[in-house]
N, C-alpha and C. Protein backbone atom coordinates (compact mmCIF):
# COMPACT_ATOMS: atom_id res chain seq x y z
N UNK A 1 40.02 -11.94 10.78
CA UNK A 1 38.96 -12.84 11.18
C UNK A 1 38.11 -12.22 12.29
N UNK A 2 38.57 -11.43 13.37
CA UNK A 2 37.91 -10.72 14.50
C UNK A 2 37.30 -9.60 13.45
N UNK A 3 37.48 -8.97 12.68
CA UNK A 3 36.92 -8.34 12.27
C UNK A 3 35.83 -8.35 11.43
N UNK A 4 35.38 -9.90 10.45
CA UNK A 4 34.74 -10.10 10.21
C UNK A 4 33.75 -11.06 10.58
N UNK A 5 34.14 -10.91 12.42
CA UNK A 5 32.68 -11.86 13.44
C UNK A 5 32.11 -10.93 13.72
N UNK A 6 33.18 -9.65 14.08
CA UNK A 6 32.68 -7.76 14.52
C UNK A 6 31.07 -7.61 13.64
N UNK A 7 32.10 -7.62 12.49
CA UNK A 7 30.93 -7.13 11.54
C UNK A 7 29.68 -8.10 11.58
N UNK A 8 30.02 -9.01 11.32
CA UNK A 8 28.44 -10.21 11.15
C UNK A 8 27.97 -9.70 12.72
N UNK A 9 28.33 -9.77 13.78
CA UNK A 9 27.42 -9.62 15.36
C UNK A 9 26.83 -8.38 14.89
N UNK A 10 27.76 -7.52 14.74
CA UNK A 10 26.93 -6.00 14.74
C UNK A 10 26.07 -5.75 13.42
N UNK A 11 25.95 -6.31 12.10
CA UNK A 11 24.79 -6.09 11.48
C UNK A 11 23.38 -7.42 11.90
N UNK A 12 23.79 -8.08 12.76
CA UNK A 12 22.52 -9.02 12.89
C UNK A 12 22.12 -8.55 14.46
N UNK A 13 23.18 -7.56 15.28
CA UNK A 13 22.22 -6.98 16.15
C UNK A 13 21.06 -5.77 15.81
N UNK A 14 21.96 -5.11 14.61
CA UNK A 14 21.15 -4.18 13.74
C UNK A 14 19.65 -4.38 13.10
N UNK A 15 19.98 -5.77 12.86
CA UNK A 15 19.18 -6.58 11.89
C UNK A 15 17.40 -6.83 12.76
N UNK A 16 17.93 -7.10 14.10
CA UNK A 16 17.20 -7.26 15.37
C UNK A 16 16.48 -6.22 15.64
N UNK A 17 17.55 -5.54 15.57
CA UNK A 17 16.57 -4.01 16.61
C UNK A 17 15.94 -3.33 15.78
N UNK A 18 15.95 -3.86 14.43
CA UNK A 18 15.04 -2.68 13.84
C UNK A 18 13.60 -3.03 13.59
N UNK A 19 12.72 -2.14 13.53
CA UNK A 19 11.03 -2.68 13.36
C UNK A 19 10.84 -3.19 12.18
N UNK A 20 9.96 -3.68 12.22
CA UNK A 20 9.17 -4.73 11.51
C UNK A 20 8.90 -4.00 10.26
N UNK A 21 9.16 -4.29 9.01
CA UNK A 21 9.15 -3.46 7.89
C UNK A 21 7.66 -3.57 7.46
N UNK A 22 6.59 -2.60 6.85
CA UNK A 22 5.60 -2.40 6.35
C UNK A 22 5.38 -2.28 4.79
N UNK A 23 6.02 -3.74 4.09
CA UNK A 23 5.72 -3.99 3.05
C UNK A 23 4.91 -4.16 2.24
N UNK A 24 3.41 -4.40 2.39
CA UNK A 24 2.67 -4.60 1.88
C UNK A 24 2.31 -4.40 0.52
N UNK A 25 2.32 -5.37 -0.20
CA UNK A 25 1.97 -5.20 -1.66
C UNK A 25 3.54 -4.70 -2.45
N UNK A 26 4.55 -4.07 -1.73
CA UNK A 26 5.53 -4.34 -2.60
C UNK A 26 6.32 -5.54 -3.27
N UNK A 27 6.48 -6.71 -2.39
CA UNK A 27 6.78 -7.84 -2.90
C UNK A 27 6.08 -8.37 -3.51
N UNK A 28 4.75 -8.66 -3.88
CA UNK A 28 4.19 -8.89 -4.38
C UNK A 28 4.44 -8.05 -6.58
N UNK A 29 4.33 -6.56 -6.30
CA UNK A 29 4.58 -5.74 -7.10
C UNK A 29 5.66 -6.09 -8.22
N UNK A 30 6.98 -6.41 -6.98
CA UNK A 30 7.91 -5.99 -7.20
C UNK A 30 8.94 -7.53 -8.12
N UNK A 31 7.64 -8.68 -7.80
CA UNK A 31 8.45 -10.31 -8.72
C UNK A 31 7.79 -9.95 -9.84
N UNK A 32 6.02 -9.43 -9.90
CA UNK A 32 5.42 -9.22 -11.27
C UNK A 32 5.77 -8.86 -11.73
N UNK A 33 6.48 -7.11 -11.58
CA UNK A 33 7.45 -6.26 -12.39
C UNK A 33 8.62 -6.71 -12.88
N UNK A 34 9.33 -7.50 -12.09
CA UNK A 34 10.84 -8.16 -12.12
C UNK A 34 10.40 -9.26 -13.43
N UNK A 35 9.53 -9.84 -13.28
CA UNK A 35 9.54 -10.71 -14.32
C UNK A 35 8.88 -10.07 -15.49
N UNK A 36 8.04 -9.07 -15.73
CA UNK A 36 7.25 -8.47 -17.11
C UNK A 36 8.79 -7.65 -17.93
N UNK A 37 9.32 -6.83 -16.80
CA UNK A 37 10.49 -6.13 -16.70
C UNK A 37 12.17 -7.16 -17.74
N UNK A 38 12.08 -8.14 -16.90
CA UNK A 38 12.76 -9.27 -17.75
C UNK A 38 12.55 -9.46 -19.24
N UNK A 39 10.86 -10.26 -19.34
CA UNK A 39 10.34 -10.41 -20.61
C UNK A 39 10.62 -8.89 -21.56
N UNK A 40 10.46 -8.15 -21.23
CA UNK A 40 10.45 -6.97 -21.76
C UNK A 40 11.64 -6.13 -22.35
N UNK A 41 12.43 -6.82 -22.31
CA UNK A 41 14.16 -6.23 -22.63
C UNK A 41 14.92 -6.40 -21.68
N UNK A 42 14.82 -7.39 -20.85
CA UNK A 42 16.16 -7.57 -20.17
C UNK A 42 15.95 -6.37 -18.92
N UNK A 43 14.79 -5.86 -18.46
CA UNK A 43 14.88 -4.61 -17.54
C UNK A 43 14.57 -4.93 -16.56
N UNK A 44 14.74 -6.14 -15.54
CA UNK A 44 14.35 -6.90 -14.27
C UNK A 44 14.29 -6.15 -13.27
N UNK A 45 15.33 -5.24 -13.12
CA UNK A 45 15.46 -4.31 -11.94
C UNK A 45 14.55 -3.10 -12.04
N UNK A 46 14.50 -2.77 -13.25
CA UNK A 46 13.71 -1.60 -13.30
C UNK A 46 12.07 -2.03 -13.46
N UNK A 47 11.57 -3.24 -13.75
CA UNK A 47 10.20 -3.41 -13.69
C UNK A 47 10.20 -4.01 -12.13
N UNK A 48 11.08 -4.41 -11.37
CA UNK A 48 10.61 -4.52 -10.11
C UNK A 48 10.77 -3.43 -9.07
N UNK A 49 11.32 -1.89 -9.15
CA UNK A 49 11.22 -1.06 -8.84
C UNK A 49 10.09 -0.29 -9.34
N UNK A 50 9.80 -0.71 -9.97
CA UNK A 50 8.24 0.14 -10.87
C UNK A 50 7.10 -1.04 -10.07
N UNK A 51 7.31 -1.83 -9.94
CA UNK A 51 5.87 -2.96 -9.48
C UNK A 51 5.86 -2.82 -7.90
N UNK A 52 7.25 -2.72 -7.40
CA UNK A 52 7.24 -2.32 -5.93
C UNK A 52 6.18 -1.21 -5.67
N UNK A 53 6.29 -0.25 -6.48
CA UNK A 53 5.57 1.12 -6.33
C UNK A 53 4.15 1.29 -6.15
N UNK A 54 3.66 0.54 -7.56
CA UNK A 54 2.64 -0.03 -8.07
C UNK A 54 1.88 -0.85 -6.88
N UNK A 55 2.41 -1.52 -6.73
CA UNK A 55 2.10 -2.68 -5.52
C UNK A 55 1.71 -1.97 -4.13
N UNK A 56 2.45 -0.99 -3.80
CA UNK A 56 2.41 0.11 -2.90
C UNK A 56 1.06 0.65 -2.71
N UNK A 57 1.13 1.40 -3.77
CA UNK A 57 0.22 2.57 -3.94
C UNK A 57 -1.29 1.07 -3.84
N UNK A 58 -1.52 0.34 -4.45
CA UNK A 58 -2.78 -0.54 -4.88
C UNK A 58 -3.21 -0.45 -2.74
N UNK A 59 -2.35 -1.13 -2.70
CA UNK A 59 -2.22 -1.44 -0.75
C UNK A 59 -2.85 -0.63 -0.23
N UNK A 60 -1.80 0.32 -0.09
CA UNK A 60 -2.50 1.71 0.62
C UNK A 60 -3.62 2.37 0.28
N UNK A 61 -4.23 2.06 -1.21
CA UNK A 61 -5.80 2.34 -1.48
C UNK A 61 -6.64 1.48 -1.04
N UNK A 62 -6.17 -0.04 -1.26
CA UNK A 62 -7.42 -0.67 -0.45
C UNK A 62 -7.26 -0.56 0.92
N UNK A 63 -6.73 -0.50 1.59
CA UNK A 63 -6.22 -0.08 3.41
C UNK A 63 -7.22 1.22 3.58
N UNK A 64 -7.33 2.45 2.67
CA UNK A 64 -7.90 3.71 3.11
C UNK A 64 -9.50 3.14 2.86
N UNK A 65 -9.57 2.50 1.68
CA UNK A 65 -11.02 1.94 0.85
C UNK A 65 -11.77 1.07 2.51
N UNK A 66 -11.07 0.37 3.03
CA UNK A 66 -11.36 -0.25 3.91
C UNK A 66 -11.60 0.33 5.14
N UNK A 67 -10.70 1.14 6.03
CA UNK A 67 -10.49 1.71 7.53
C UNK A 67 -11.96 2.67 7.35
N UNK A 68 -12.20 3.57 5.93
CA UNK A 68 -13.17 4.81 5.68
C UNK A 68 -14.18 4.30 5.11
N UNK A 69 -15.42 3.65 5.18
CA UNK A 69 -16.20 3.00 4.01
C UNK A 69 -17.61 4.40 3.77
N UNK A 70 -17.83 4.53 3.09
CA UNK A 70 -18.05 5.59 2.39
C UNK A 70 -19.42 5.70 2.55
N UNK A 71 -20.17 6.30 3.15
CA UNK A 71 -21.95 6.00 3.29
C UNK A 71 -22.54 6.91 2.54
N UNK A 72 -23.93 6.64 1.72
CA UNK A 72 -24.18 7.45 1.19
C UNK A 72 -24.98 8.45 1.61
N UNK A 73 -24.61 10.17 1.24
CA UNK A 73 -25.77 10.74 1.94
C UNK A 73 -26.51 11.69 1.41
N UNK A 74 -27.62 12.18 1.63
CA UNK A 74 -28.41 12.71 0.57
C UNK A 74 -27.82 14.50 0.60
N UNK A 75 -28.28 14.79 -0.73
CA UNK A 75 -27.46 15.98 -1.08
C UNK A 75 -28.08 17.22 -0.03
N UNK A 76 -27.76 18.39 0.61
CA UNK A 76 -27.90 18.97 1.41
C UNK A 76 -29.64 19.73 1.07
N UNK A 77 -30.15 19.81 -0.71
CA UNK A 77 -31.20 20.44 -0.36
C UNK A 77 -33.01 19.28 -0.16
N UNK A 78 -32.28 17.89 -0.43
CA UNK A 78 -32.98 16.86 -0.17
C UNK A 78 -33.50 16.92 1.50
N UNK A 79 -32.52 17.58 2.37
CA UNK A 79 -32.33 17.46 3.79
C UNK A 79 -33.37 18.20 4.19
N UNK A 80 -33.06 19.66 3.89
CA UNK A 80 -33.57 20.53 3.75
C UNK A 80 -35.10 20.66 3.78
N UNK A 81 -35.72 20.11 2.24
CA UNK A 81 -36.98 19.90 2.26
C UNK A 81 -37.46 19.11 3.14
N UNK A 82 -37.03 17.78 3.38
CA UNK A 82 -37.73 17.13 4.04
C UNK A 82 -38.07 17.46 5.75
N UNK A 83 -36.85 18.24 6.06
CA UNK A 83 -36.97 18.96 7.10
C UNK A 83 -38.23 19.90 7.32
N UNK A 84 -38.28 20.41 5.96
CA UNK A 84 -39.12 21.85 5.75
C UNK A 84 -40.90 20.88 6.02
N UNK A 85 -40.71 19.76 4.95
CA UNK A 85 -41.94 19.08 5.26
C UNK A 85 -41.96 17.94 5.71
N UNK A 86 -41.80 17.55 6.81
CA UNK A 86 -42.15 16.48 6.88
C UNK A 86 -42.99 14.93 6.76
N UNK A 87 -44.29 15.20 6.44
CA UNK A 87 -45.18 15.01 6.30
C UNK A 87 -44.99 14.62 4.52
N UNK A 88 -44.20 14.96 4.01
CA UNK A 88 -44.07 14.32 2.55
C UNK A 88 -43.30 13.28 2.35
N UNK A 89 -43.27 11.48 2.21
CA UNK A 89 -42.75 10.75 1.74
C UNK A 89 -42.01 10.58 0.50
N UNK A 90 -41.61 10.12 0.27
CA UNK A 90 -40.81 8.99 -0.97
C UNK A 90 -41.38 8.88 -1.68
């Protein structure tokens, strides 16, 4: 019995001290998969390890899509000329 309060204190101090997990989009991934995975032959575990992933990767593209937004800029010999002339519009 002391040994199994040992254990419960010391994995819920564990449980505590560790940081904040950065899931994003895997849970999400990972019930869609679990359930297509299911429908699909009985493969629950393996379509929610595949949707976890999935779910992952989607995240971390819109996260980069977002932090970097992409401006457009004119090609280097557009620059160029207009540099060269100024005096010529659009």
């Amino acid at each position: 019995m002391k040994m199994l309060v040992a254990v419960a204190t010391l994995g819920t101090a564990l449980g505590l001290a560790m940081p904040e997990a950065q899931a994003a989009g895997c849970i999400k991934g990972a019930i869609a998969g679990g359930v297509a995975g299911h429908f699909a032959g009985h493969h629950g575990l393996l379509g929610a390890g595949a949707g976890c992933l999935v779910g992952r990767h989607v995240a971390n593209s819109r996260n980069a899509d977002q932090a970097s937004p992409q401006q457009y800029q004119q090609p280097q010999y557009q620059q160029q000329y207009q540099q060269a002339n100024p005096t010529v519009s659009r």
